[in-house]
PDB file of N, CA and C in Angstrom:
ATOM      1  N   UNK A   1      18.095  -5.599  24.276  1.00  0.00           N
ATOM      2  CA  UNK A   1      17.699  -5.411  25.649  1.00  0.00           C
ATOM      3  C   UNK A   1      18.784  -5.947  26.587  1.00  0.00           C
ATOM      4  N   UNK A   2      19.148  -7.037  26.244  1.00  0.00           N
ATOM      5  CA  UNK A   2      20.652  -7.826  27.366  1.00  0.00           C
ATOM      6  C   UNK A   2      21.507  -7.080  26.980  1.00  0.00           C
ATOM      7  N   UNK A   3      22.018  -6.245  26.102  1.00  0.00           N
ATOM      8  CA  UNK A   3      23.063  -5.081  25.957  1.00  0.00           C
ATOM      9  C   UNK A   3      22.915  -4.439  26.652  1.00  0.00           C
ATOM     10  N   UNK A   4      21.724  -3.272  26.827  1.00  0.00           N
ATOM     11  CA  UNK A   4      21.481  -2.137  27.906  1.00  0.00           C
ATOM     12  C   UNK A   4      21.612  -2.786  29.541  1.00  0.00           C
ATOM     13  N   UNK A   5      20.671  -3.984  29.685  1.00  0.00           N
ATOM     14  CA  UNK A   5      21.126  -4.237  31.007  1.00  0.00           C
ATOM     15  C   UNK A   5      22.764  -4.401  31.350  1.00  0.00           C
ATOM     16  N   UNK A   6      23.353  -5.015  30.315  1.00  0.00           N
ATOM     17  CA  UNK A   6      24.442  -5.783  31.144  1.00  0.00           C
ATOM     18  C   UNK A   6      25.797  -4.911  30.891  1.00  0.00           C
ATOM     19  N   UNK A   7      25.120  -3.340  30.709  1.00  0.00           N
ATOM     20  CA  UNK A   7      26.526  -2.554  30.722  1.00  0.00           C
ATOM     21  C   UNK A   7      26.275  -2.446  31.725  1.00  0.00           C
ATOM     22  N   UNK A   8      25.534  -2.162  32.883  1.00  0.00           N
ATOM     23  CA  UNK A   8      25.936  -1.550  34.116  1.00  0.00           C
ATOM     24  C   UNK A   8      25.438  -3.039  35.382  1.00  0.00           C
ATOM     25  N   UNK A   9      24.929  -4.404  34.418  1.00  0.00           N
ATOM     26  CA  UNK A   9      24.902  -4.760  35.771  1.00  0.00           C
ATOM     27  C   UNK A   9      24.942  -6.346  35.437  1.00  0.00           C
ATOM     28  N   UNK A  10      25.223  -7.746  36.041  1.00  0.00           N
ATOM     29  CA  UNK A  10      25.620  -8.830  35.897  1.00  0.00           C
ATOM     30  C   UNK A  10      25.669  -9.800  36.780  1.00  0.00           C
ATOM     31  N   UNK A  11      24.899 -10.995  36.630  1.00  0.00           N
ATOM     32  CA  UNK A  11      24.411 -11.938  37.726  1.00  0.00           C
ATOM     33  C   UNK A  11      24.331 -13.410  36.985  1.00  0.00           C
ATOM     34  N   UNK A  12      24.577 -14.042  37.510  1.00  0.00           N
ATOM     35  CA  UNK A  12      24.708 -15.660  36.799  1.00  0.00           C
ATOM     36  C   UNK A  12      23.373 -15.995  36.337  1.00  0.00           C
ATOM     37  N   UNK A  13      22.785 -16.001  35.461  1.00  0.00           N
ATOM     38  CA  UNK A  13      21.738 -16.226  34.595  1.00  0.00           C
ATOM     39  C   UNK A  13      20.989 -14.919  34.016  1.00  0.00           C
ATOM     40  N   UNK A  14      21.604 -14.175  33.417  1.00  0.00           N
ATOM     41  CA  UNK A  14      21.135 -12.962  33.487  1.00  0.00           C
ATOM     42  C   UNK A  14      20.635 -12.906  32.173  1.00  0.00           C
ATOM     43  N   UNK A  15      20.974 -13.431  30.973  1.00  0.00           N
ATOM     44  CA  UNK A  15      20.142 -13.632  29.469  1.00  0.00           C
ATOM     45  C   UNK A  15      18.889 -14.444  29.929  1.00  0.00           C
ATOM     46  N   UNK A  16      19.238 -15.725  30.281  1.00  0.00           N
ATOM     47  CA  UNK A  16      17.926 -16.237  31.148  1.00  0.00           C
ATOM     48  C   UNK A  16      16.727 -15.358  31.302  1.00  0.00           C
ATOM     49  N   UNK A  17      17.066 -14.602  32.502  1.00  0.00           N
ATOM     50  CA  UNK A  17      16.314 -13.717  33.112  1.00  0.00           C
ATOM     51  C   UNK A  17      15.709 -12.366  32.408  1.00  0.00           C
ATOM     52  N   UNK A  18      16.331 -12.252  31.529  1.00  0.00           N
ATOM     53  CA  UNK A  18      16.006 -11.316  30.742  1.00  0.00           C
ATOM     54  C   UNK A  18      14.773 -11.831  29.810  1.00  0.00           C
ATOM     55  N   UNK A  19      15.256 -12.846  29.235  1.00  0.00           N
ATOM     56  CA  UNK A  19      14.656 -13.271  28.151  1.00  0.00           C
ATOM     57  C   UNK A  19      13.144 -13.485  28.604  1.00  0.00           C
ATOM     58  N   UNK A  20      12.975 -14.048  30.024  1.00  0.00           N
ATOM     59  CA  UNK A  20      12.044 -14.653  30.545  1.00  0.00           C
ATOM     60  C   UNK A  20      11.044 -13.195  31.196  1.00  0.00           C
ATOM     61  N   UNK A  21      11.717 -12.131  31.434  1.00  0.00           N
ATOM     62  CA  UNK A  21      10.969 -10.975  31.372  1.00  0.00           C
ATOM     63  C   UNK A  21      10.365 -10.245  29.970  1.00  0.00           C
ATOM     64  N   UNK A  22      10.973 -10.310  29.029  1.00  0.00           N
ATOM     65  CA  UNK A  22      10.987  -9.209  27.742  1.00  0.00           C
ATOM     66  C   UNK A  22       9.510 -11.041  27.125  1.00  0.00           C
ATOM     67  N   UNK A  23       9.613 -11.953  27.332  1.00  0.00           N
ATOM     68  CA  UNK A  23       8.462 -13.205  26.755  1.00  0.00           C
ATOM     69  C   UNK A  23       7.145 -12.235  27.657  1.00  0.00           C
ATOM     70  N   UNK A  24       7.339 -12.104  28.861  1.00  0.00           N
ATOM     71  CA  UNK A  24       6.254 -11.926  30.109  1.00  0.00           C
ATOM     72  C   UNK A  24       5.932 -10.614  29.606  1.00  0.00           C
ATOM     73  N   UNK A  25       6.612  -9.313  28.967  1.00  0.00           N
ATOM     74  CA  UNK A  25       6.071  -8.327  29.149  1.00  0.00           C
ATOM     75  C   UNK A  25       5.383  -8.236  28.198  1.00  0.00           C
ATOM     76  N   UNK A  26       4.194  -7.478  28.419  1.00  0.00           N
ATOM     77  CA  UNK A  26       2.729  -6.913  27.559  1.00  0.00           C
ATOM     78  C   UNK A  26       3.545  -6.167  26.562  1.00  0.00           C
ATOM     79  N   UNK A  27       4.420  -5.065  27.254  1.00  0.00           N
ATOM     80  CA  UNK A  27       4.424  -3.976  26.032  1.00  0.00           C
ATOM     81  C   UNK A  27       5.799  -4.241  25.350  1.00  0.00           C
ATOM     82  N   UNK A  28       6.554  -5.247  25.989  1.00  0.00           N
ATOM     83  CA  UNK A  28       8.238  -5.721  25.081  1.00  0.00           C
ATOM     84  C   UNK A  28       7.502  -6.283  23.923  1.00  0.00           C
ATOM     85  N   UNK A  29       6.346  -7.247  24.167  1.00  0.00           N
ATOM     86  CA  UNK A  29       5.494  -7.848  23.163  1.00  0.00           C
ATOM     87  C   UNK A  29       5.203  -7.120  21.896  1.00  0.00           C
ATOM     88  N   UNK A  30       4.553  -6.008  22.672  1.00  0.00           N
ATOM     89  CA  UNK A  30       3.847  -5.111  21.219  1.00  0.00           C
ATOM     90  C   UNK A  30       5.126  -4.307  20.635  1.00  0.00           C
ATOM     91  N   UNK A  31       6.118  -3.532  21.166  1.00  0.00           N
ATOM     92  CA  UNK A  31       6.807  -2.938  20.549  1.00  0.00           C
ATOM     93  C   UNK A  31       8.600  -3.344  20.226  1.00  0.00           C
ATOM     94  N   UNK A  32       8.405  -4.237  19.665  1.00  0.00           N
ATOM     95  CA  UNK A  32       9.734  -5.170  19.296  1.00  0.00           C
ATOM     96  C   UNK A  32      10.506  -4.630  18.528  1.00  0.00           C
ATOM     97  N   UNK A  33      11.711  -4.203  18.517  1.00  0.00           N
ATOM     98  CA  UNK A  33      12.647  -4.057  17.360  1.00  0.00           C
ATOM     99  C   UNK A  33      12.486  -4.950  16.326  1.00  0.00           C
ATOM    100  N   UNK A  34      12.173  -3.632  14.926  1.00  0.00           N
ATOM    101  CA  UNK A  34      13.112  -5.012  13.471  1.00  0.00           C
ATOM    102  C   UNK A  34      13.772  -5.475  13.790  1.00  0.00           C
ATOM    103  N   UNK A  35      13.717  -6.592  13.224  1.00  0.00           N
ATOM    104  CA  UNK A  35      15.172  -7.070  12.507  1.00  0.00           C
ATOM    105  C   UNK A  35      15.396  -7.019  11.180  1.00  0.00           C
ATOM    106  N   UNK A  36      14.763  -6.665  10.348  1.00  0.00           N
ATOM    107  CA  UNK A  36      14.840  -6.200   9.311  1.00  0.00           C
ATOM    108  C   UNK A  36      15.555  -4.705   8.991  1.00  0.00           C
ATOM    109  N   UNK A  37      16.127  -4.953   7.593  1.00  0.00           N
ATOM    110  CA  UNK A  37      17.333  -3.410   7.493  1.00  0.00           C
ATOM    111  C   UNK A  37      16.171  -2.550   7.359  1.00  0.00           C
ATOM    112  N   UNK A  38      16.336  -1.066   7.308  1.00  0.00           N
ATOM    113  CA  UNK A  38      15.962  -0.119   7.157  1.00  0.00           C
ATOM    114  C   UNK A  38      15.222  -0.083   5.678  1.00  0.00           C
ATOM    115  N   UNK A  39      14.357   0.788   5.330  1.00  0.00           N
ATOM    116  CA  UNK A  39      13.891   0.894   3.662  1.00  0.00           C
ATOM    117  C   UNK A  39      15.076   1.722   2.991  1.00  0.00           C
ATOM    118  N   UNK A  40      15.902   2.625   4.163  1.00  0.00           N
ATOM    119  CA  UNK A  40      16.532   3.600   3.006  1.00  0.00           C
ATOM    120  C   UNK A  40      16.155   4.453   2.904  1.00  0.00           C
ATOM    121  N   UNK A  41      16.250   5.589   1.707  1.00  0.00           N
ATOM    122  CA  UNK A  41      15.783   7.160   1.238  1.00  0.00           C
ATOM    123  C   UNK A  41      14.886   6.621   0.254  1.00  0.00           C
ATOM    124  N   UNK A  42      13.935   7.911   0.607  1.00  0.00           N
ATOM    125  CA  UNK A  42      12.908   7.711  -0.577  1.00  0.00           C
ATOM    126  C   UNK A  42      13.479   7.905  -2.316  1.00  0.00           C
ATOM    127  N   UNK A  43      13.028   7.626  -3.071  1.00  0.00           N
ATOM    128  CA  UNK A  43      13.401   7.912  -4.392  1.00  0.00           C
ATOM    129  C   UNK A  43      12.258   8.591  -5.069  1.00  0.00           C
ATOM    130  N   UNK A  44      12.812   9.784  -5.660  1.00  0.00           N
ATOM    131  CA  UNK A  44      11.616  10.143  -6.427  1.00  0.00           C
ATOM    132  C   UNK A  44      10.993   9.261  -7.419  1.00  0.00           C
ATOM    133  N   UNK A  45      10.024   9.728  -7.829  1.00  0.00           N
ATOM    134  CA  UNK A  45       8.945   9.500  -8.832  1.00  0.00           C
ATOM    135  C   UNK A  45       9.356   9.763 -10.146  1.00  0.00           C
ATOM    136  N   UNK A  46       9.482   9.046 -11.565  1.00  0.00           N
ATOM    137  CA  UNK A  46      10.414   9.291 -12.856  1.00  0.00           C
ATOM    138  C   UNK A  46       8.622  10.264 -13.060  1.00  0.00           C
ATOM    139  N   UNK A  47       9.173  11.716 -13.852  1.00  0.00           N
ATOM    140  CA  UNK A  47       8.319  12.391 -14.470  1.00  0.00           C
ATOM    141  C   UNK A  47       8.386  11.976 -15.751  1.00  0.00           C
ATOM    142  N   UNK A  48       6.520  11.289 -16.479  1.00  0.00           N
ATOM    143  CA  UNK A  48       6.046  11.424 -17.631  1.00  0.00           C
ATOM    144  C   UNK A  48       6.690  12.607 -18.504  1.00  0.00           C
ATOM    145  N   UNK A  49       7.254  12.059 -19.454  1.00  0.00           N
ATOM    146  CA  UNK A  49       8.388  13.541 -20.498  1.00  0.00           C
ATOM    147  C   UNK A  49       6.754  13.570 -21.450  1.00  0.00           C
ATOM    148  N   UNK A  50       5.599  12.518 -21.678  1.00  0.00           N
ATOM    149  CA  UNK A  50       4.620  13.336 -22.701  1.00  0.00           C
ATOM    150  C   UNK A  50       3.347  12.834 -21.720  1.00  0.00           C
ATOM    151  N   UNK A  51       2.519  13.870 -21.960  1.00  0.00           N
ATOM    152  CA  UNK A  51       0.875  13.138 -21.399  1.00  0.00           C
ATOM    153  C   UNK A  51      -0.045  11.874 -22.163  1.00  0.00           C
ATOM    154  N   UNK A  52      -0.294  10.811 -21.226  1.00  0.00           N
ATOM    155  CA  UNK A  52      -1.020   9.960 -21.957  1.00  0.00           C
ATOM    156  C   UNK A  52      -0.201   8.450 -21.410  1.00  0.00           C
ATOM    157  N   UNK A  53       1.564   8.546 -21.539  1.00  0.00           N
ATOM    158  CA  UNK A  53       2.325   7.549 -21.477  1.00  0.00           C
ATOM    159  C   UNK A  53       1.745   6.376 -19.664  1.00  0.00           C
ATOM    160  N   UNK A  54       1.867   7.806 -18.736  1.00  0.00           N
ATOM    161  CA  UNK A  54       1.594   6.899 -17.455  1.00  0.00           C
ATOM    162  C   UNK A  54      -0.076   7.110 -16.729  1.00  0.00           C
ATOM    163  N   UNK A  55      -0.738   5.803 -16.828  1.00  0.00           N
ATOM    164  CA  UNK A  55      -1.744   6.078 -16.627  1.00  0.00           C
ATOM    165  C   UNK A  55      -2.290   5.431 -15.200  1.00  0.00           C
ATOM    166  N   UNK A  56      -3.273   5.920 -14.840  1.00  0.00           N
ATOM    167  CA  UNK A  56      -3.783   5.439 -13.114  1.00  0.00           C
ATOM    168  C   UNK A  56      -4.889   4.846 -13.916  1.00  0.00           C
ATOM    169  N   UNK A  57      -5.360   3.744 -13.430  1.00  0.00           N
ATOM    170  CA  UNK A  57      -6.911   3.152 -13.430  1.00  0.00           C
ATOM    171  C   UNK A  57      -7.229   2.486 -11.957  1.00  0.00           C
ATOM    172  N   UNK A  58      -8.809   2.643 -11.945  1.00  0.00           N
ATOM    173  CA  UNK A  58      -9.244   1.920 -10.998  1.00  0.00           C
ATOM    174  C   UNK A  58     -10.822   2.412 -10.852  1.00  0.00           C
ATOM    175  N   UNK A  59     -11.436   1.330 -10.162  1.00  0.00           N
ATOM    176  CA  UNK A  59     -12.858   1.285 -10.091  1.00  0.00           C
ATOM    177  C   UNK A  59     -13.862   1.928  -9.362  1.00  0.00           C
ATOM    178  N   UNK A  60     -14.784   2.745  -9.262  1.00  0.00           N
ATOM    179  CA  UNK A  60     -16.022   3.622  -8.315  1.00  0.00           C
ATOM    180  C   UNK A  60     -16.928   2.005  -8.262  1.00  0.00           C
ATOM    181  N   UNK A  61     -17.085   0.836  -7.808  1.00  0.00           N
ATOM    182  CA  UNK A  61     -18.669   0.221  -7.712  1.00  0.00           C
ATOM    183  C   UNK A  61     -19.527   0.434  -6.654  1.00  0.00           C
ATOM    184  N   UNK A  62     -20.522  -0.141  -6.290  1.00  0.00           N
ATOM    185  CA  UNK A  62     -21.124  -0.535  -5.697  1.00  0.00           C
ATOM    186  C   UNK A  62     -22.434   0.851  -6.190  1.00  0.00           C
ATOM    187  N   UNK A  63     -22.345   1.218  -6.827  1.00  0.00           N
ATOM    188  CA  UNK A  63     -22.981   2.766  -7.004  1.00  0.00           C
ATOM    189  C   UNK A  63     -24.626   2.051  -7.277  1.00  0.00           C
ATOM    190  N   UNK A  64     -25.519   2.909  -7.056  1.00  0.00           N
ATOM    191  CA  UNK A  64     -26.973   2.830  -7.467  1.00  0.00           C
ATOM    192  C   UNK A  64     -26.743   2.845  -8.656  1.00  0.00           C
ATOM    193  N   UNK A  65     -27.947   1.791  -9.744  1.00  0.00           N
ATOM    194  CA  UNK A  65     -28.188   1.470 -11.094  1.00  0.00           C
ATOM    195  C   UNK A  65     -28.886   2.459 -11.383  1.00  0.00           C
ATOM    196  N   UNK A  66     -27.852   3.738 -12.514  1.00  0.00           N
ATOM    197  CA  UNK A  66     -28.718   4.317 -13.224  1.00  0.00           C
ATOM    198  C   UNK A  66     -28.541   4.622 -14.584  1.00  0.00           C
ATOM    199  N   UNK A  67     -29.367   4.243 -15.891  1.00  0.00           N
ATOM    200  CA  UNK A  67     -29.391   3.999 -17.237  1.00  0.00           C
ATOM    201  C   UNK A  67     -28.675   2.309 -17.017  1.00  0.00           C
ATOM    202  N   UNK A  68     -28.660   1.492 -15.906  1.00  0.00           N
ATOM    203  CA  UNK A  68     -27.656   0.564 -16.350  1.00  0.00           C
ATOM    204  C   UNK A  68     -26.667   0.094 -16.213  1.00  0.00           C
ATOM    205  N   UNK A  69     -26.279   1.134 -15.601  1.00  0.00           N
ATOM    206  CA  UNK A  69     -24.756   1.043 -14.812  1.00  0.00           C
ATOM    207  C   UNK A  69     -24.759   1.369 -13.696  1.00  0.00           C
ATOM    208  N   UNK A  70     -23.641   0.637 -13.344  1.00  0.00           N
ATOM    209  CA  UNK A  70     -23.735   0.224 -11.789  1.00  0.00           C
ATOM    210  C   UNK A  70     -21.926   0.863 -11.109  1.00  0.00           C
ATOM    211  N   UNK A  71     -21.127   0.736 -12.110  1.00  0.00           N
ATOM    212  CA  UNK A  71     -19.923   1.043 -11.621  1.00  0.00           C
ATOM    213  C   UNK A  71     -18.936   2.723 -12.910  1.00  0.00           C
ATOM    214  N   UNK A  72     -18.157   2.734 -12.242  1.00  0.00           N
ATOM    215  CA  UNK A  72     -17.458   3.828 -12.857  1.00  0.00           C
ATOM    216  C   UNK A  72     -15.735   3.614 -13.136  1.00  0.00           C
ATOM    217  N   UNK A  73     -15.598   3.745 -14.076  1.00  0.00           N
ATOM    218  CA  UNK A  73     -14.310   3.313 -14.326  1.00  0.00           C
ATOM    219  C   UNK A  73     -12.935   4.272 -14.663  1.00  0.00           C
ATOM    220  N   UNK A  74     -12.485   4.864 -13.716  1.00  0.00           N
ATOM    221  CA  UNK A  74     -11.495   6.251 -13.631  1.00  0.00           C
ATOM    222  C   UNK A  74     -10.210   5.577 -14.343  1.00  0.00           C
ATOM    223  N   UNK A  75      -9.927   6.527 -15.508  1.00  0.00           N
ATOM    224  CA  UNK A  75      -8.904   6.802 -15.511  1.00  0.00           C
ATOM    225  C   UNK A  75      -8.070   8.132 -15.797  1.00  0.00           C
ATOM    226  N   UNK A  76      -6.830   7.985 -14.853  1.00  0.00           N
ATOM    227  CA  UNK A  76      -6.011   9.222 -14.671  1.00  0.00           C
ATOM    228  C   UNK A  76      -4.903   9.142 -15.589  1.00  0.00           C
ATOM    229  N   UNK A  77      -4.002  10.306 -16.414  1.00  0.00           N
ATOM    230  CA  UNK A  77      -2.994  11.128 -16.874  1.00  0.00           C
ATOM    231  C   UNK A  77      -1.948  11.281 -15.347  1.00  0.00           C
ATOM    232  N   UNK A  78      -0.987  10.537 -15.370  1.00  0.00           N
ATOM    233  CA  UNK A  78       0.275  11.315 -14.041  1.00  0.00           C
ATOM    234  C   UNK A  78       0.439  12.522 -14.167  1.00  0.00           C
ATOM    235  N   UNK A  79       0.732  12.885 -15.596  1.00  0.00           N
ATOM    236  CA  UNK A  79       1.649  14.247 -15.981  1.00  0.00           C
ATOM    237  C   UNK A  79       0.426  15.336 -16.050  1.00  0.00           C
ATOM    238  N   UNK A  80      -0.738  15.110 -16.889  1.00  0.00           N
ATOM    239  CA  UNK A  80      -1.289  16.320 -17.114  1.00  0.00           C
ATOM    240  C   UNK A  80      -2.394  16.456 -15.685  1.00  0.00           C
ATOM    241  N   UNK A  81      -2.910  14.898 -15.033  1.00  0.00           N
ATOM    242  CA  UNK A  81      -3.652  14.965 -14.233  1.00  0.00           C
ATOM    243  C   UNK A  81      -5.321  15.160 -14.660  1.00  0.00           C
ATOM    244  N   UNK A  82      -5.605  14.601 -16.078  1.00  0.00           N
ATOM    245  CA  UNK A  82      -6.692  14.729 -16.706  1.00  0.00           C
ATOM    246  C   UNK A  82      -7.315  13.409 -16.391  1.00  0.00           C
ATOM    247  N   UNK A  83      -8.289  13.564 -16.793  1.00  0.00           N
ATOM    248  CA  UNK A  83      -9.435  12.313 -15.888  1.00  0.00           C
ATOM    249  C   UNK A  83     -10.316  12.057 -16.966  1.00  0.00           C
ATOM    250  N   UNK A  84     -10.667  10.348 -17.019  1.00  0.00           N
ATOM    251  CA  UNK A  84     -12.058   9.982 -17.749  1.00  0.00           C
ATOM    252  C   UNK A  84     -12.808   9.340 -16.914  1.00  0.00           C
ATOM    253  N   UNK A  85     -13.802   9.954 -16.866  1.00  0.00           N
ATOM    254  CA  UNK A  85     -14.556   8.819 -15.685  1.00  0.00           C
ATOM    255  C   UNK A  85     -15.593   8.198 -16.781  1.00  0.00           C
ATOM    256  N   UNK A  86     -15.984   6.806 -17.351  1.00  0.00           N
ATOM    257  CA  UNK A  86     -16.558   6.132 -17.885  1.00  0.00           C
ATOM    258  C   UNK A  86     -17.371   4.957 -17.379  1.00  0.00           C
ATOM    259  N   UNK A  87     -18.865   5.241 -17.636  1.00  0.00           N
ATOM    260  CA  UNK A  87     -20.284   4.517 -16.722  1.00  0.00           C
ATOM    261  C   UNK A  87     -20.193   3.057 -17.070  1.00  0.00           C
ATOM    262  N   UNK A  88     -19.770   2.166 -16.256  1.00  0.00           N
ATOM    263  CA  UNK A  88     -19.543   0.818 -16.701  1.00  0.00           C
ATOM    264  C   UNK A  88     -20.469  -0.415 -15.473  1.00  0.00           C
ATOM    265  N   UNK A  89     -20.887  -1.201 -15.877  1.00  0.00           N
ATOM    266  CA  UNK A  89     -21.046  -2.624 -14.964  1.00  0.00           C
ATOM    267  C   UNK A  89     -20.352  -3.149 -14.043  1.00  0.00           C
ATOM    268  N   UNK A  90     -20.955  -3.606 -13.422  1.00  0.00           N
ATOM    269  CA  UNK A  90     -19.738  -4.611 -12.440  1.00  0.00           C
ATOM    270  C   UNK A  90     -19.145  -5.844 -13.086  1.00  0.00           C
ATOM    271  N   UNK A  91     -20.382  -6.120 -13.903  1.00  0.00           N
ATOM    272  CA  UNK A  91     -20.191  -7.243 -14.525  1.00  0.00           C
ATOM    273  C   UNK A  91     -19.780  -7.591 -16.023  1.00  0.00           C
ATOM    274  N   UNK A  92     -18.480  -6.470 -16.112  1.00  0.00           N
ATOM    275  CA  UNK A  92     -18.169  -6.267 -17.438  1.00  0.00           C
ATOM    276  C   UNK A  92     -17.134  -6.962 -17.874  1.00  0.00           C
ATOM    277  N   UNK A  93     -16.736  -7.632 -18.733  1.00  0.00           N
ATOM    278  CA  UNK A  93     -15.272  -8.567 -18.768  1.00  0.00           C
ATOM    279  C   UNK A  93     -14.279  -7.878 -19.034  1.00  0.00           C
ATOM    280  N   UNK A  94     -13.426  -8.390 -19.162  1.00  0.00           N
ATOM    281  CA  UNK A  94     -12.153  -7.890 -19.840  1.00  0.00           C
ATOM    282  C   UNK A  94     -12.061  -7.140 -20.490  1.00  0.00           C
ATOM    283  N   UNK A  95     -12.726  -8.227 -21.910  1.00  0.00           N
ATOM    284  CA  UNK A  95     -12.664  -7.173 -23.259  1.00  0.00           C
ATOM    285  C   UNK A  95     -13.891  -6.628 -23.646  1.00  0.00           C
ATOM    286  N   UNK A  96     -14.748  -6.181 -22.465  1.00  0.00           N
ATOM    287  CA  UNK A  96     -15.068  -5.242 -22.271  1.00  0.00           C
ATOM    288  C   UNK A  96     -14.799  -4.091 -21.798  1.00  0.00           C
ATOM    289  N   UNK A  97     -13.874  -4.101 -21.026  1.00  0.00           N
ATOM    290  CA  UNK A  97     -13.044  -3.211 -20.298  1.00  0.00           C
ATOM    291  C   UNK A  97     -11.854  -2.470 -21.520  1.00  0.00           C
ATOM    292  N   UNK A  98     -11.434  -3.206 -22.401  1.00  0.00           N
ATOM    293  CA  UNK A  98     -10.412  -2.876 -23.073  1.00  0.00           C
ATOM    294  C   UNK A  98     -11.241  -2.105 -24.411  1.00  0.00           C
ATOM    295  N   UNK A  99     -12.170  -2.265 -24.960  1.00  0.00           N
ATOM    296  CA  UNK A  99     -13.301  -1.869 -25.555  1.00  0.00           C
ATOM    297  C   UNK A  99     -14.121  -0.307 -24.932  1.00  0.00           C
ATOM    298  N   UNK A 100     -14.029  -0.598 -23.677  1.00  0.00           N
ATOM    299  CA  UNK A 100     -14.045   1.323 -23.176  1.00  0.00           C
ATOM    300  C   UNK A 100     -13.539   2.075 -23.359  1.00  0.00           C
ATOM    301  N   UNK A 101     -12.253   1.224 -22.613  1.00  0.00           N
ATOM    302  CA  UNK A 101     -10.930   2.062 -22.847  1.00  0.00           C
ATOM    303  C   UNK A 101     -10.586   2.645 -24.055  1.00  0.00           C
ATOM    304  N   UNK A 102     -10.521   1.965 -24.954  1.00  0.00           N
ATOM    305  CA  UNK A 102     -10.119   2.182 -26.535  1.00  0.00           C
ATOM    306  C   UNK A 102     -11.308   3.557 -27.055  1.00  0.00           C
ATOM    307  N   UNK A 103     -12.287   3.258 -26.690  1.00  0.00           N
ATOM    308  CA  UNK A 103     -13.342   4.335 -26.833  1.00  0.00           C
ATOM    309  C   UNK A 103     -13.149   5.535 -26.784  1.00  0.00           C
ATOM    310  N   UNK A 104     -13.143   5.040 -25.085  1.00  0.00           N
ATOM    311  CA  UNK A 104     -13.279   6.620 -24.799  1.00  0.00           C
ATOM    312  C   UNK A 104     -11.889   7.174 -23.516  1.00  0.00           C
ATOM    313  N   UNK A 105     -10.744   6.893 -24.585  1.00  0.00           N
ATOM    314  CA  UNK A 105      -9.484   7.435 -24.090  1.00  0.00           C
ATOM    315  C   UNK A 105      -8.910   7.305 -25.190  1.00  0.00           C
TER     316      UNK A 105
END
């Protein structure tokens, strides 16, 4: 901001004055330059060479209890995009979780 002003204009306290406007303003506030570098270019995504290798998991809960179960336990294929959805607890442990899995994938 003291760059843009002070190409075209210059007064004895003028960072001062600046500084003490860009603290005061509402919207210098909300919309601040990074200072942080840039992210860069995106990079693709490495494609699965067989189905099965890269897998998505994650949880459906809070669902109404029915037979017992209360939650759903997705898992996704990257490459082929095939799906298991398996009726599970909230309150299932670990190796319970690894015991599904093994099941029924």
């Amino acid at each position: 901001m003291i760059e843009l002003v002070t190409r075209n204009y210059w007064w004895p306290g003028v960072t001062r004055d600046i500084g003490r406007y860009v603290e005061g303003c509402n919207l210098c506030q909300r919309m601040k330059n990074r200072m942080e570098e840039l992210a860069g270019k995106l990079k693709l995504s490495e494609v699965p060479e067989k189905p099965w290798t890269h897998l998505i998991v994650d949880f459906i809960m809070k669902l109404p209890v029915v037979a017992g179960k209360d939650a759903i336990l997705v898992v996704c294929d990257w490459l082929s995009k095939m799906t298991h959805f398996i009726a599970t607890t909230e309150g299932t442990s670990a190796k319970g979780l690894a015991r599904l899995f093994r099941n029924n994938v």
